[in-house]
N, C-alpha and C. Protein backbone atom coordinates (compact mmCIF):
# COMPACT_ATOMS: atom_id res chain seq x y z
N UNK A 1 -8.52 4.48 -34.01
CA UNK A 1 -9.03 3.98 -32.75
C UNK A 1 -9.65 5.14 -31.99
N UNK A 2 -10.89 5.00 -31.41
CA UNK A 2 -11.19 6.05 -31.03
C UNK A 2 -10.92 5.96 -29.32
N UNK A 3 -10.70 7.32 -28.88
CA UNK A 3 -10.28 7.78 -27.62
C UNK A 3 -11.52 7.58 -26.54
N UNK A 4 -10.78 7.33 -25.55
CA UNK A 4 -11.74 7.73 -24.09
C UNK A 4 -11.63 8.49 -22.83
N UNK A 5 -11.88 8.80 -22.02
CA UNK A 5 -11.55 9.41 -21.02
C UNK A 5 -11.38 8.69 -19.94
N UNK A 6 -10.46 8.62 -19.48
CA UNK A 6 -10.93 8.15 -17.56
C UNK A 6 -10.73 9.06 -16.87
N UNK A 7 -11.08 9.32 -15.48
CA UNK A 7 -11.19 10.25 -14.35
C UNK A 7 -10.97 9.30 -13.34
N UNK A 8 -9.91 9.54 -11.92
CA UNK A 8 -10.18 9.33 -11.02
C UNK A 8 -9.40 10.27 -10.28
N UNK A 9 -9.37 10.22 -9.19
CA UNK A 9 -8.64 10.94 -7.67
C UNK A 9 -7.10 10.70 -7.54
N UNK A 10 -6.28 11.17 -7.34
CA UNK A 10 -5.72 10.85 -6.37
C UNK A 10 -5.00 11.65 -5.86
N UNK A 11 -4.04 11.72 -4.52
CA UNK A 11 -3.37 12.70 -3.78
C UNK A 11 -2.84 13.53 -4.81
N UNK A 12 -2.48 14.73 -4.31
CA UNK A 12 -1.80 15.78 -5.24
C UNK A 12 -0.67 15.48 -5.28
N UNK A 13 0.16 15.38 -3.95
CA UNK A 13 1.40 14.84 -3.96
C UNK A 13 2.01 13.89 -4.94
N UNK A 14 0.95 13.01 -5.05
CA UNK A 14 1.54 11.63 -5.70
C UNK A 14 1.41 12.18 -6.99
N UNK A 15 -0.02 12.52 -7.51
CA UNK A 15 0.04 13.30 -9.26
C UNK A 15 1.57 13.60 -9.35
N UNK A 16 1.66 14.80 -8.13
CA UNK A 16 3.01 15.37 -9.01
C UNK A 16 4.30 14.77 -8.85
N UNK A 17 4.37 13.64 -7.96
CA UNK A 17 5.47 12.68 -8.04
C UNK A 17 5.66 11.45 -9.04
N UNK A 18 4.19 11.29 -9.45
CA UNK A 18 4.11 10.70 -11.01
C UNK A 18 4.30 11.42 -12.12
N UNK A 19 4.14 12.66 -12.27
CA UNK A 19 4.04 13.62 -13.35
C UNK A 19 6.01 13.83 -13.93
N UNK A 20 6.65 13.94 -12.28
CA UNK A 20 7.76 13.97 -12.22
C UNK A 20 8.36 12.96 -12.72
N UNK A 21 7.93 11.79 -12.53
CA UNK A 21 8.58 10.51 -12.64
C UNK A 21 8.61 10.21 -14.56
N UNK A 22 7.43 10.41 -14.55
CA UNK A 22 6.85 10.07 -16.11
C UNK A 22 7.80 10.87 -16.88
N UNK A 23 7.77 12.41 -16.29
CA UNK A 23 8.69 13.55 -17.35
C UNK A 23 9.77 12.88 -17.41
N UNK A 24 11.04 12.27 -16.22
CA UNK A 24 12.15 11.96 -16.02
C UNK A 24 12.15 10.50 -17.33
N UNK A 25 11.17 10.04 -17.52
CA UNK A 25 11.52 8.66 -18.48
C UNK A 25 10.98 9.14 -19.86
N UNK A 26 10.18 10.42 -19.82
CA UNK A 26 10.09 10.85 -21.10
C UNK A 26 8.95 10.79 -21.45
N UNK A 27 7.80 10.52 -20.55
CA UNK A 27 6.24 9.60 -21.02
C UNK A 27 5.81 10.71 -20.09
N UNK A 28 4.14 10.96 -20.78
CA UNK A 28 3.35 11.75 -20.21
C UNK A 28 2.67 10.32 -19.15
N UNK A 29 1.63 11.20 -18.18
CA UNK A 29 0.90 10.44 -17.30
C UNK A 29 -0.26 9.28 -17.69
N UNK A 30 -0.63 9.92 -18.96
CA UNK A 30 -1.49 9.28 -19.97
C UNK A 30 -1.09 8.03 -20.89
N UNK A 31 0.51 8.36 -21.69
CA UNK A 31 0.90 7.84 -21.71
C UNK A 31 1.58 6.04 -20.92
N UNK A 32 1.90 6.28 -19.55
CA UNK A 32 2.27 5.68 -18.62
C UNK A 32 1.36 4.61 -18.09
N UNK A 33 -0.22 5.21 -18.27
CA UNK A 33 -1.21 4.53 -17.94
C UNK A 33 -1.90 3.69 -18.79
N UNK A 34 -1.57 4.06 -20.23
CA UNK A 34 -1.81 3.23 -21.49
C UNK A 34 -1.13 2.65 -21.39
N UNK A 35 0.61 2.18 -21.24
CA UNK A 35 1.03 1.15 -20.92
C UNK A 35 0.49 0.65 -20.01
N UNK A 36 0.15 0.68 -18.62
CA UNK A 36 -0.22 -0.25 -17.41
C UNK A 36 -1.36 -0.69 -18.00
N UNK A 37 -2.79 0.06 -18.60
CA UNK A 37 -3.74 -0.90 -18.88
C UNK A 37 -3.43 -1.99 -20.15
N UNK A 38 -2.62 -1.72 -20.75
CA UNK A 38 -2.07 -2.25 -22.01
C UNK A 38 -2.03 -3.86 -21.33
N UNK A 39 -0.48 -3.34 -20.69
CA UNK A 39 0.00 -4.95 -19.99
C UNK A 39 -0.99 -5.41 -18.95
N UNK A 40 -2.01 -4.82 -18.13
CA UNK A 40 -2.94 -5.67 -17.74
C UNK A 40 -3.87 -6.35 -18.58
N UNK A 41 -4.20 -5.85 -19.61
CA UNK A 41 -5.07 -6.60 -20.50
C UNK A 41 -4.83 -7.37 -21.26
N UNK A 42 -3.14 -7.56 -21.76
CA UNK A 42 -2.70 -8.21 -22.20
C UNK A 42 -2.24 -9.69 -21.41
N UNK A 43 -1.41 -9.18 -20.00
CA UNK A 43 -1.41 -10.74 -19.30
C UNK A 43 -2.47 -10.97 -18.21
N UNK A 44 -3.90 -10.18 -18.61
CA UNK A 44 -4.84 -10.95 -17.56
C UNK A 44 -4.70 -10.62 -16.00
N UNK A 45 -3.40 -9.43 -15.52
CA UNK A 45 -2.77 -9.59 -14.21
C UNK A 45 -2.75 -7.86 -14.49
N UNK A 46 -2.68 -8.03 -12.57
CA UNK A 46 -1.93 -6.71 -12.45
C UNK A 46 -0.19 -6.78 -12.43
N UNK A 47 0.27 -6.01 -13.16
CA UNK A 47 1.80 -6.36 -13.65
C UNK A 47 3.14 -6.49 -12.59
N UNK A 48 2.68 -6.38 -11.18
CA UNK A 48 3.57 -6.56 -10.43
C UNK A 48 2.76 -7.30 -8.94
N UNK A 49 3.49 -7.56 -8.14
CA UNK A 49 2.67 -8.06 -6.73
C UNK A 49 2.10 -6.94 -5.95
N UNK A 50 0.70 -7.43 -5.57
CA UNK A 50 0.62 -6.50 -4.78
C UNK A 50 -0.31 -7.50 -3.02
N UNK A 51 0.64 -7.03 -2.29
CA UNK A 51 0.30 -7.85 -0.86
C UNK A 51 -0.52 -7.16 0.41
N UNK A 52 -1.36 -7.60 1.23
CA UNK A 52 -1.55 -7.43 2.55
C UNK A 52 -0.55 -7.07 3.23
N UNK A 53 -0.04 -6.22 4.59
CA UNK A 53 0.42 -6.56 5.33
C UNK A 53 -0.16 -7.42 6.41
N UNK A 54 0.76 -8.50 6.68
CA UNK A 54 -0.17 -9.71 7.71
C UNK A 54 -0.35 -8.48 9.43
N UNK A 55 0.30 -7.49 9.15
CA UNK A 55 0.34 -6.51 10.84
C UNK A 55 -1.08 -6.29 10.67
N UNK A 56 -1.80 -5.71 9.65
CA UNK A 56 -3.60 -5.63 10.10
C UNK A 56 -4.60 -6.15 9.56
N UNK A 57 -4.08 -7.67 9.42
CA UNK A 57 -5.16 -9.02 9.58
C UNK A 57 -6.25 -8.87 10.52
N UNK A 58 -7.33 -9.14 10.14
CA UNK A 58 -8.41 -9.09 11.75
C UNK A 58 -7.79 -9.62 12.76
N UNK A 59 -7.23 -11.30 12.66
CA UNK A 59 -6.68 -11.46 13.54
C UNK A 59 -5.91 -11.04 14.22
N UNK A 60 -5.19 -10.34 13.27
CA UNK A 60 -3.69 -9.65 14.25
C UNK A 60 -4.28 -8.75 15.07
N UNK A 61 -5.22 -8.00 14.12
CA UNK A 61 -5.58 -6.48 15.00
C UNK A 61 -6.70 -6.94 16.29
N UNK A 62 -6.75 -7.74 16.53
CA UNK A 62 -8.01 -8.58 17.25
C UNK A 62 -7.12 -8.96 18.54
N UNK A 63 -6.36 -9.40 18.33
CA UNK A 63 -5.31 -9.84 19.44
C UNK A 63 -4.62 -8.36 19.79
N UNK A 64 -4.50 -7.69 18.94
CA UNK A 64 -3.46 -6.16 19.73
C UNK A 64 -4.72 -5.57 20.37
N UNK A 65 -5.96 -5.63 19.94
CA UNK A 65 -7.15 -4.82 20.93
C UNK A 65 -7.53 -5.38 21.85
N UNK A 66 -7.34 -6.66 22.59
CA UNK A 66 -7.14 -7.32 23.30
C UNK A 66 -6.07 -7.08 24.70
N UNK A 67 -5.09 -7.38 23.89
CA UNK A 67 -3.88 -6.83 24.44
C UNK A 67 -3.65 -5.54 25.07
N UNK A 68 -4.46 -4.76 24.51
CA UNK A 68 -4.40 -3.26 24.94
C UNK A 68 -5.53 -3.41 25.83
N UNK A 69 -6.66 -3.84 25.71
CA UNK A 69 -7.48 -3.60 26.80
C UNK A 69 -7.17 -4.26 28.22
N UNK A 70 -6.10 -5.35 27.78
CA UNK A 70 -5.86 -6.35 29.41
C UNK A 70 -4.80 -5.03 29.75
N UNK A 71 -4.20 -4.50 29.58
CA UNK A 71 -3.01 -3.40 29.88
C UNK A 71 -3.48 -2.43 30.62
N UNK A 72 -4.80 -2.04 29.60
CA UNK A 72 -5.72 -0.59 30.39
C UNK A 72 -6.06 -1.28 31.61
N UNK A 73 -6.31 -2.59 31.93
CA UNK A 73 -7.20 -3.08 33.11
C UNK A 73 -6.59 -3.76 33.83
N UNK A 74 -5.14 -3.47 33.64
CA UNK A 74 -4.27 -4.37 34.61
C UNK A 74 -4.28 -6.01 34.33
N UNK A 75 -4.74 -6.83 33.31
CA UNK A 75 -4.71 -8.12 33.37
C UNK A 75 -3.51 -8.54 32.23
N UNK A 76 -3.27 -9.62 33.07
CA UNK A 76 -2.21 -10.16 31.91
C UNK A 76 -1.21 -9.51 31.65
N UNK A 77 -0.60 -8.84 32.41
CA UNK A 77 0.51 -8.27 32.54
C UNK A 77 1.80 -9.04 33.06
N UNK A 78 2.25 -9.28 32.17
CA UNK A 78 3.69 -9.73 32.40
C UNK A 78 5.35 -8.96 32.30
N UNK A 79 6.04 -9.49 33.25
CA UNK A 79 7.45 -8.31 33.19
C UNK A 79 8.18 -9.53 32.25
N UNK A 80 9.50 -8.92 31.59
CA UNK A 80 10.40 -9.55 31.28
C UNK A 80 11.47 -8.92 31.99
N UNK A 81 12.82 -9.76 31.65
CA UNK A 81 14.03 -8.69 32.82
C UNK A 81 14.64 -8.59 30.67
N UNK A 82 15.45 -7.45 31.15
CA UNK A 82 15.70 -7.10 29.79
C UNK A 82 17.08 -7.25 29.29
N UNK A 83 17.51 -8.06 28.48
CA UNK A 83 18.78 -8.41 28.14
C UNK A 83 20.00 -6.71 27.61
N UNK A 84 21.05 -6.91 28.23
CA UNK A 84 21.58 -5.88 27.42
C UNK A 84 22.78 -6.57 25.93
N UNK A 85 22.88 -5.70 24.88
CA UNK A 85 23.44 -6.74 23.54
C UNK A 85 24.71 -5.72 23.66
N UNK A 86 25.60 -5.91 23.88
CA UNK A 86 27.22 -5.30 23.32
C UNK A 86 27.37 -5.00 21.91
């Protein structure tokens, strides 16, 4: 089978917290990544979930810039009285 190269970026930190990780299970980085493209190509998926946080939805973030500008400008300011919890 003949070989290929890939190249990409990423933090140094993380290289060497993968490099670490990979040594600790015994697999080079190369290794590690031939499995992940393996099982993506095999089930069609990326092999675990990967999610949004709903905190910076446009909407969400649309309503907090909002929110912050009625604050800077005095509107819409409301008090609460503040419960104390034992």
């Amino acid at each position: 089978m003949a070989q290929a190269v890939i190249s990409f970026r990423v933090d140094a930190g993380l290289k060497k917290r993968m490099e670490d990780t990979c040594k600790n299970m015994g697999l080079s980085m190369s290794a590690a990544f031939t499995l992940f493209a393996t099982k993506v190509t095999r089930e069609q998926r990326i092999p675990f979930e990967i999610s949004a946080d709903p905190f910076y939805s446009d909407e969400h973030m649309s309503m907090l810039e909002q929110r912050i500008d009625d604050i800077e400008h005095g509107r819409n300011i409301s008090q609460h009285e503040l419960i104390e919890v034992e």
